[in-house]
Protein backbone atom coordinates (compact mmCIF):
# COMPACT_ATOMS: atom_id res chain seq x y z
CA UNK A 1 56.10 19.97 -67.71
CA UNK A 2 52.57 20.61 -66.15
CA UNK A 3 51.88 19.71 -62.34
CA UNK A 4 48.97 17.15 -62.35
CA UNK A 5 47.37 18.62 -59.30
CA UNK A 6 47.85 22.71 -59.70
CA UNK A 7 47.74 22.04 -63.84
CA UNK A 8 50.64 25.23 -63.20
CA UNK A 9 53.37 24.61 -66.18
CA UNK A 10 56.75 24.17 -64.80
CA UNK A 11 59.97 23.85 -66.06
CA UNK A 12 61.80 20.23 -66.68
CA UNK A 13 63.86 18.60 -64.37
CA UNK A 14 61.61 19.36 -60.94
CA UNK A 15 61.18 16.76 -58.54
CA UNK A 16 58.24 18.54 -56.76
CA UNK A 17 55.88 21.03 -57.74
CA UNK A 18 56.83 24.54 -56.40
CA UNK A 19 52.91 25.13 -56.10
CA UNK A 20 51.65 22.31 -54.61
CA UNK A 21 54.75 20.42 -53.73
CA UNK A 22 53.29 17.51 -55.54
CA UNK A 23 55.94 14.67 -56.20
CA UNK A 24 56.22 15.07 -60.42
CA UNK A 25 56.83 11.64 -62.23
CA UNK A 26 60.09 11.88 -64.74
CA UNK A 27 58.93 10.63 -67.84
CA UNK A 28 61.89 8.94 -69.94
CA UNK A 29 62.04 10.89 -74.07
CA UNK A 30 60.62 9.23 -76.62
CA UNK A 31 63.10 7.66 -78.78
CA UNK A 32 62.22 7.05 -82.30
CA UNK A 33 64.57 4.29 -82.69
CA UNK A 34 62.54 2.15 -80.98
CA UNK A 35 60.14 1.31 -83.37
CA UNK A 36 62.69 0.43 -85.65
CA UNK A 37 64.08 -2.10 -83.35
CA UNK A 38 63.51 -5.40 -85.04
CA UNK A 39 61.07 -7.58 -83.31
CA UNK A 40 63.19 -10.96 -81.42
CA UNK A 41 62.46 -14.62 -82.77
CA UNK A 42 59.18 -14.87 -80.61
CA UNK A 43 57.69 -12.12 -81.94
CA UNK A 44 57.27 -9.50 -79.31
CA UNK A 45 59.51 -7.06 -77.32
CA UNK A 46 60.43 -8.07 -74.08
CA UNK A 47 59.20 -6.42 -71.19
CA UNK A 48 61.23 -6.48 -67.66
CA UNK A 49 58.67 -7.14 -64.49
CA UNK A 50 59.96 -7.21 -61.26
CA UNK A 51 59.02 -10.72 -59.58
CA UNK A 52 57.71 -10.15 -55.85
CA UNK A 53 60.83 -10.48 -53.07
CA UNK A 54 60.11 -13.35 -51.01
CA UNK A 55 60.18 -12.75 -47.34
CA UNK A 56 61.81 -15.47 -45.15
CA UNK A 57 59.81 -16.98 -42.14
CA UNK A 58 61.72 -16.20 -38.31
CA UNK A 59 61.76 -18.91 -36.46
CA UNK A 60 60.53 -17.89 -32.95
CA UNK A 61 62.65 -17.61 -30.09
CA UNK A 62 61.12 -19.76 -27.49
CA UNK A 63 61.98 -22.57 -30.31
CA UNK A 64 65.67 -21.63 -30.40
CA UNK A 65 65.54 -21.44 -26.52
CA UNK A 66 64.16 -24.75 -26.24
CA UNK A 67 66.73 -26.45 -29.06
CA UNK A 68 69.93 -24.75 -27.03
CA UNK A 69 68.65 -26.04 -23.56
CA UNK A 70 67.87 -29.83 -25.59
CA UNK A 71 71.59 -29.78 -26.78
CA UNK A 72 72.46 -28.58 -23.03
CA UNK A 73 71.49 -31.32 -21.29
CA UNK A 74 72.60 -33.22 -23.51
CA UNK A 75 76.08 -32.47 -23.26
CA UNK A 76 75.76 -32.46 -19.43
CA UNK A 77 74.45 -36.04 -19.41
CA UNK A 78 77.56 -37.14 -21.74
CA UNK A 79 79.93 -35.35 -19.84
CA UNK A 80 78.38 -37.37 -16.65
CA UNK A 81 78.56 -40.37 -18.53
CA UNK A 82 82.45 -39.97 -19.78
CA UNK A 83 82.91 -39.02 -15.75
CA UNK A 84 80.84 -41.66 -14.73
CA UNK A 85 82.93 -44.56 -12.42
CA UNK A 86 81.37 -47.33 -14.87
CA UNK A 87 82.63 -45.44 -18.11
CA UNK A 88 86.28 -45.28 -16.68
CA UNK A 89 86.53 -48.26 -15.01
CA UNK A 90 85.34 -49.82 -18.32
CA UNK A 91 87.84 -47.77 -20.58
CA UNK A 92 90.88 -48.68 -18.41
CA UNK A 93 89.70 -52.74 -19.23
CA UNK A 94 89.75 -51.67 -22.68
CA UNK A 95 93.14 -49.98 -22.50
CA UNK A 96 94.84 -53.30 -20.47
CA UNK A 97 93.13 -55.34 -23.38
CA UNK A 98 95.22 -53.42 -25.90
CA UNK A 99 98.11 -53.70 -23.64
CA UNK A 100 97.86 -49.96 -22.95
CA UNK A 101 98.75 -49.61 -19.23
CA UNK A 102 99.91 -46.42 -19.02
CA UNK A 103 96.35 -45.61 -20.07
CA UNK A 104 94.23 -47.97 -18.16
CA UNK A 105 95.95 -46.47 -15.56
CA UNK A 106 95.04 -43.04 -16.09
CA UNK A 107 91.28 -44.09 -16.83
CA UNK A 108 91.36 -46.28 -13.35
CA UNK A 109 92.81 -43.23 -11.51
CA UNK A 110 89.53 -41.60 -12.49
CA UNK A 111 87.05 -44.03 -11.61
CA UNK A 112 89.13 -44.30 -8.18
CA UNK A 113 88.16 -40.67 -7.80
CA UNK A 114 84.81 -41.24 -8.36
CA UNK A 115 84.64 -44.15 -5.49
CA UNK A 116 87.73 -45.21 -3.50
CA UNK A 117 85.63 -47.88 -1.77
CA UNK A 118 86.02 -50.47 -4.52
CA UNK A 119 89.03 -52.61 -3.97
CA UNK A 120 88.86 -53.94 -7.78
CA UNK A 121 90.18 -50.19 -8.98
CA UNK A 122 92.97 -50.30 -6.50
CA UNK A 123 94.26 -53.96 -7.58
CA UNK A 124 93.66 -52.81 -11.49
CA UNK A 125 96.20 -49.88 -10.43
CA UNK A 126 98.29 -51.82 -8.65
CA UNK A 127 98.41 -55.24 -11.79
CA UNK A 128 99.01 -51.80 -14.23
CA UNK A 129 102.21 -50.46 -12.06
CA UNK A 130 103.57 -53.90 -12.35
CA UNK A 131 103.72 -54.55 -15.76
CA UNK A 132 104.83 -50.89 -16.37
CA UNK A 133 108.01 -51.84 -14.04
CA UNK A 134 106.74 -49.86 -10.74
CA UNK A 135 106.88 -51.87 -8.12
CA UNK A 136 106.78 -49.88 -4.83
CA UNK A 137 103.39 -47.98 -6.69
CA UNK A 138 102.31 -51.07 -7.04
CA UNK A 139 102.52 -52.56 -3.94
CA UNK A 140 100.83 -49.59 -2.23
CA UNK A 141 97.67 -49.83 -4.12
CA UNK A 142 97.48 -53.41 -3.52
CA UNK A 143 99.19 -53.19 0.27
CA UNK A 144 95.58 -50.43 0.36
CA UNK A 145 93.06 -52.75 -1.72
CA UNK A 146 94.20 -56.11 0.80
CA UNK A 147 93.72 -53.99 3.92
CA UNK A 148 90.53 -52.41 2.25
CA UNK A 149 88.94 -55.93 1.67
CA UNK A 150 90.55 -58.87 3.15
CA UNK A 151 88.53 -61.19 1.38
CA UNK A 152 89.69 -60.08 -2.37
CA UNK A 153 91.53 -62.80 -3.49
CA UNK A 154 92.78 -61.27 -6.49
CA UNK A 155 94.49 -58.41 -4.62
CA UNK A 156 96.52 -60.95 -2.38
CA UNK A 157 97.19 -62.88 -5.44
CA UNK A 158 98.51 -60.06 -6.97
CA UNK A 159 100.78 -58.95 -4.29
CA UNK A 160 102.32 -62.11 -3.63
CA UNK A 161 103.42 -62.64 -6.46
CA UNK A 162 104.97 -59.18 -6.29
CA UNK A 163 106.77 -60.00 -3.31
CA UNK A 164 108.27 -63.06 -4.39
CA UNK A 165 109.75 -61.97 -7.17
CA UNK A 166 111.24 -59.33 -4.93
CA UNK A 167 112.22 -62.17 -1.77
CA UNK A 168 110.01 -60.38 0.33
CA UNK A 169 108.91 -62.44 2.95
CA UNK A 170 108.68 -60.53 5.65
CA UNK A 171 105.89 -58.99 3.62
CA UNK A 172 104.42 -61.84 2.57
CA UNK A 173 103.85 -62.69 6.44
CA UNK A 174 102.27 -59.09 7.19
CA UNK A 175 99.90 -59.45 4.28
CA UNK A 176 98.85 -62.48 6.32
CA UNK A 177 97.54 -60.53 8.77
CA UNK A 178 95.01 -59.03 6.41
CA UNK A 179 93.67 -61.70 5.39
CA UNK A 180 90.01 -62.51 6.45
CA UNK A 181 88.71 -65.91 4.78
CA UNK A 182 90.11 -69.74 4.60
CA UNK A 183 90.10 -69.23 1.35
CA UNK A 184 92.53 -66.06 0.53
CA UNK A 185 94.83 -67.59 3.61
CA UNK A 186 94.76 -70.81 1.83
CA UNK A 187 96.62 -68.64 -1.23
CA UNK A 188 99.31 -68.17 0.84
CA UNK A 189 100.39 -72.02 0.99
CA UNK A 190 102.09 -71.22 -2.23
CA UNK A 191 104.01 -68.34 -1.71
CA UNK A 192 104.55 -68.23 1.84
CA UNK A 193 106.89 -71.26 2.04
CA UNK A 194 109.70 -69.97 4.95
CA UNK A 195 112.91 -71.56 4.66
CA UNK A 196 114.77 -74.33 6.85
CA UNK A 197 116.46 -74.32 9.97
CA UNK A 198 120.28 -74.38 9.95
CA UNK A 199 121.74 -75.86 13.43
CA UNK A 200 125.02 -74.26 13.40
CA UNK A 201 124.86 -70.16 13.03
CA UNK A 202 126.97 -69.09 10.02
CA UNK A 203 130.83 -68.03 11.46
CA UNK A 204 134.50 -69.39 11.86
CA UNK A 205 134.67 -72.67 13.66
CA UNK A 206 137.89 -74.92 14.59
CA UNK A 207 136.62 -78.55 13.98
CA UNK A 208 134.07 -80.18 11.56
CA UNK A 209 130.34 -79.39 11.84
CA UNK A 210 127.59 -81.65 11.63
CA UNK A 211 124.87 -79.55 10.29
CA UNK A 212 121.38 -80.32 10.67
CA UNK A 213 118.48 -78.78 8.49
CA UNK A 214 115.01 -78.66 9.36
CA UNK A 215 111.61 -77.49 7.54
CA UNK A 216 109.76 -74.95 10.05
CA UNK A 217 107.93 -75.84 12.63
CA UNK A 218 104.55 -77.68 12.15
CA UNK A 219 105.72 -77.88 8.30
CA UNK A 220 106.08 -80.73 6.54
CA UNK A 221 108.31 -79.71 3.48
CA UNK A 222 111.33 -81.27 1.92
CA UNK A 223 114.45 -79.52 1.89
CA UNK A 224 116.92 -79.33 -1.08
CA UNK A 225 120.72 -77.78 -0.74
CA UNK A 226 124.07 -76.95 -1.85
CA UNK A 227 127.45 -76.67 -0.75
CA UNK A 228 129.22 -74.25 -3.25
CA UNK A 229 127.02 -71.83 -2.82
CA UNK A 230 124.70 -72.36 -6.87
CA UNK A 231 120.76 -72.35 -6.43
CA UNK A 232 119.56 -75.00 -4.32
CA UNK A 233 116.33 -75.55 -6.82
CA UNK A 234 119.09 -76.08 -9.85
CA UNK A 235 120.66 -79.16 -11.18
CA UNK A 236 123.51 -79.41 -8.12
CA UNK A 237 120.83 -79.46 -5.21
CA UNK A 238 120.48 -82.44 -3.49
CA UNK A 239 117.85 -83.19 -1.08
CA UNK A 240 118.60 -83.04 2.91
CA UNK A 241 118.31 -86.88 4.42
CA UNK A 242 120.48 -86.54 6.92
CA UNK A 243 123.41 -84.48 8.91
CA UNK A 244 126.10 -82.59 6.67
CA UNK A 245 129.70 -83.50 7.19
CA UNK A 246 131.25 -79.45 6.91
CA UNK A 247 135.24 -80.29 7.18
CA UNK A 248 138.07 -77.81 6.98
CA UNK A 249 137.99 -75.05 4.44
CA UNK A 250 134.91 -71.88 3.43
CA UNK A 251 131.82 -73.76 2.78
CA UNK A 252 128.66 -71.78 1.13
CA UNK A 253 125.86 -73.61 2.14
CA UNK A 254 122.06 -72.89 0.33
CA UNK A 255 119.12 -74.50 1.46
CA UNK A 256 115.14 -73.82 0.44
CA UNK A 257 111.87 -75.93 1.01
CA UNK A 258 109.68 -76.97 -1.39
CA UNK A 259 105.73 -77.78 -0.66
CA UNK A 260 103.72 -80.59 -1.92
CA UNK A 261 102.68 -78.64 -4.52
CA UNK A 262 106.30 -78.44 -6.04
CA UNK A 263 106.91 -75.04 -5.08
CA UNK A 264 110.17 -73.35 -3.92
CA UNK A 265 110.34 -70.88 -1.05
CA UNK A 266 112.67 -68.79 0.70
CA UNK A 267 116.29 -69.57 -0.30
CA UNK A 268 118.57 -69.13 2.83
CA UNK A 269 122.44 -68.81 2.87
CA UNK A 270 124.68 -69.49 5.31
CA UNK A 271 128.61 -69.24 4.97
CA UNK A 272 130.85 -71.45 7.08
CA UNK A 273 135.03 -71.18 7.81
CA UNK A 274 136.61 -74.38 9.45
CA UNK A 275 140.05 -74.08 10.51
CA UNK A 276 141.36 -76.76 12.40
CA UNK A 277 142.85 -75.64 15.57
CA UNK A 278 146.62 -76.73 16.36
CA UNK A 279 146.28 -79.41 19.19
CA UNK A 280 147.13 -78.06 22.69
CA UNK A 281 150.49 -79.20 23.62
CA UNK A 282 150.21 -81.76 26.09
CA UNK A 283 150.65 -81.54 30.21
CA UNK A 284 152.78 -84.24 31.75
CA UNK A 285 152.34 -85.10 34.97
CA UNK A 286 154.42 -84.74 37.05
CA UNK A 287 156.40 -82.56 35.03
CA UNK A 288 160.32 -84.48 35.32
CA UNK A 289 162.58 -84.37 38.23
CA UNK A 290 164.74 -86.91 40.31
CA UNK A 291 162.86 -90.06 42.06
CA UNK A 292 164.51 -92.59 44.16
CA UNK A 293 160.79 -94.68 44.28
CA UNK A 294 159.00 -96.45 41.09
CA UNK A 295 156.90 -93.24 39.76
CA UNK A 296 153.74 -93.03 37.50
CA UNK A 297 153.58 -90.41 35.12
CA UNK A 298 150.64 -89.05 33.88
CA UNK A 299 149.85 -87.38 30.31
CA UNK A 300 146.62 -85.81 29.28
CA UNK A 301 145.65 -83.99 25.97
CA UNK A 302 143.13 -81.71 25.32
CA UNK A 303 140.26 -83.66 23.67
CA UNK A 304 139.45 -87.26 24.49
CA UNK A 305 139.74 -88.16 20.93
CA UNK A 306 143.71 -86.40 20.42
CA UNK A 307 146.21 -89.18 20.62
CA UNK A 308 149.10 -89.10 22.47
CA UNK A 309 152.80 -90.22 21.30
CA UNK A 310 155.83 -90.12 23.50
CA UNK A 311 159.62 -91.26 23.56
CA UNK A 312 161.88 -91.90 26.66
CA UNK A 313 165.59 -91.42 24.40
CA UNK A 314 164.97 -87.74 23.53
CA UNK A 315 164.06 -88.01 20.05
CA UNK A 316 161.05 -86.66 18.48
CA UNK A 317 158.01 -88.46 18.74
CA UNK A 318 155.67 -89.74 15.39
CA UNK A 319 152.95 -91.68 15.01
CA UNK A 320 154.90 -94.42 15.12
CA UNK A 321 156.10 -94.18 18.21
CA UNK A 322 154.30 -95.81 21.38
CA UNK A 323 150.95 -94.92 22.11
CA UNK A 324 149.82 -93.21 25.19
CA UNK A 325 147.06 -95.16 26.73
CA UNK A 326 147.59 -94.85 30.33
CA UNK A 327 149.89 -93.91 33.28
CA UNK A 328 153.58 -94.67 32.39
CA UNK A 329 156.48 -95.81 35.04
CA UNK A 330 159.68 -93.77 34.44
CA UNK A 331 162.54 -95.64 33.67
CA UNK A 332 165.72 -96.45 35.59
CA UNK A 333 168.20 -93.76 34.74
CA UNK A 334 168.29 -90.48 33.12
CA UNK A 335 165.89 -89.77 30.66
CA UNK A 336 163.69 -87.22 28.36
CA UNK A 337 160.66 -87.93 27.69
CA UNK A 338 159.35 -86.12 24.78
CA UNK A 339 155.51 -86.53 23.78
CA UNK A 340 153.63 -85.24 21.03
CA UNK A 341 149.65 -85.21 20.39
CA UNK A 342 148.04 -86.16 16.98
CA UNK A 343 144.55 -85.18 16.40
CA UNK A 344 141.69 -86.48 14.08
CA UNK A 345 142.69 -84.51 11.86
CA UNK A 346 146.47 -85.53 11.94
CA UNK A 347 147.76 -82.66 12.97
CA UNK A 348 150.72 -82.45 15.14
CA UNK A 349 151.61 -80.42 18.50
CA UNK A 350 154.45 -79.05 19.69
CA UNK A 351 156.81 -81.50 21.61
CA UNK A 352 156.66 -81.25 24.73
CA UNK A 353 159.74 -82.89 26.65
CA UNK A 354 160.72 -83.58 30.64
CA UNK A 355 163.74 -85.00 31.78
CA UNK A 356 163.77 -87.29 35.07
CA UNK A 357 166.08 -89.14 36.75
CA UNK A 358 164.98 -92.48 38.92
CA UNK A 359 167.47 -94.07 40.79
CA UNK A 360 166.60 -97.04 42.41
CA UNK A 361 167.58 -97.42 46.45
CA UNK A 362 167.94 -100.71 48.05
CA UNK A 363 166.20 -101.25 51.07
């Protein structure tokens, strides 16, 4: 091997001349075999050339910065947007549409963190709780959304109804105090039907009751009831025309009004016990003894209406015997005079008896 700068003849296998330390170029050994090597269908040997490596383009940076801050804002203005108070609000309608409360309500909880002012959101929350079966949640978003906006119709709607499913009429009348327009007091008609007057309190009497119903004051409903104690808007009521006969015995007694609109309020109850009192026995006056002058004697029961029955021979008294009806002379002789009083109701009192003795002097 010769150098090609220093023309100095070297030995084979050197990378660099020793001389000159010029890089040497390793030239492959001929190989006579080659030209023997059949020529390929196309005629001529193949050569191997190295095709040119492709460099790829960068993109800049200030293009990747401004693509990453695009996509940036745009995520921020769709998370806004899925945040948003009209997104929600929107989503829980779609959710009640499907009949999906339970997520309506979740979506309307969000909107009602965006703005609490709205009373829609509140009665949405509130018409949600009910159908779910919640009824105290519900009635403190609407109880909030009424007192919020007196003038939301829907809310008062809403809430009603609530409380009459529940009897609640004591909270139908405070709701009434929320209310700011004709109109949303005029919903009230409806619901806020209070019941009738009873005359006689409920309790354990001794002697029939005439009990007398009325609607409430400056109220012009009619008034259906019962007396053994079933519904008084079912089959057995019967409307109130005038006084109720209550005789001896328990007596359940169920009244409600109804509007002109057909509507049923407030049922009331009201449980009554007659049991008829024994009559008093009677007081004779004066009470027997021995007379020598014509004497009056004098018997008085303890109602007007008791009747009075007496005997002069000592036996018992019925009502058969003679009829008190005013002051009595006594016999001549010796005698008992046994009386007896009979109410309205036929029952009896204990005999009471008095003996006397008139005898008669000649003047």
């Amino acid at each position: 091997m010769i150098c090609p700068n220093c023309k100095t003849e070297l030995e084979d296998g050197l990378i660099h001349c020793p001389i000159c330390n010029t890089p040497l170029q390793m030239v492959p050994d001929y190989n006579s075999l080659d030209d023997e090597i059949p020529h390929v269908e196309g005629g001529e040997k193949l050569k191997q050339s190295k095709q040119p490596v492709r460099k790829r383009k960068r993109i800049p940076k200030r293009i990747i910065i401004l693509i990453l801050a695009l996509f940036a804002i745009f995520a921020l203005v769709w998370y806004l947007y899925v945040c948003s108070f009209s997104y929600q609000y929107a989503a829980g309608k779609k959710a009640d549409a499907n009949g999906d409360y339970k997520k309506a309500m979740s979506h309307y909880l969000n909107a009602l963190h965006k703005d609490d002012s709205d009373p829609k959101i509140l009665v949405a929350l509130g018409n949600d709780a009910m159908h779910l079966g919640k009824n105290k949640t519900a009635e403190n978003y609407l109880l909030t959304a009424v007192k919020k906006d007196g003038s939301y119709a829907r809310g008062f709607t809403l809430l009603l109804t609530l409380y009459e499913k529940e009897g609640n009429y004591e909270g139908m009348k405070q709701a009434l105090s929320y209310a700011t327009t004709d109109q949303v007091k005029e919903i009230f008609k409806d619901y806020l039907i209070l019941p009738p007057m009873f005359s006689e309190k409920h309790g354990s009497y001794e002697d029939d009751i005439q009990l007398t119903l009325t609607p409430p004051e400056g109220e012009e409903y009619d008034i259906f009831y019962t007396l053994d104690g079933s519904s008084p808007t079912g089959e057995k009521a019967r409307m109130y025309q005038e006084p109720i006969l209550l005789t001896e015995g328990k007596t359940v007694v169920k009244a409600v009004c109804r509007n002109a609109n057909g509507k049923f309020g407030k049922i009331i109850k009201s449980t009554y016990k007659i049991k008829y009192k024994t009559p008093s026995t009677p007081v004779i006056s004066p009470d027997g003894g021995t007379f020598d002058k014509n004497t009056k004697v004098t018997i008085k029961a303890e109602r007007e209406d008791d009747e009075i029955y007496y005997t002069w021979d000592g036996s018992d008294p019925t009502d058969k015997s003679r009829l008190y009806s005013g002051p009595i002379y006594v016999p001549e002789g010796n005698h008992i005079l046994s009386v007896m009083v009979i109410d309205r109701h036929g029952n009896s009192s204990k005999i009471v008896r008095s003996s006397f003795k008139y005898n008669m002097v000649e003047e």
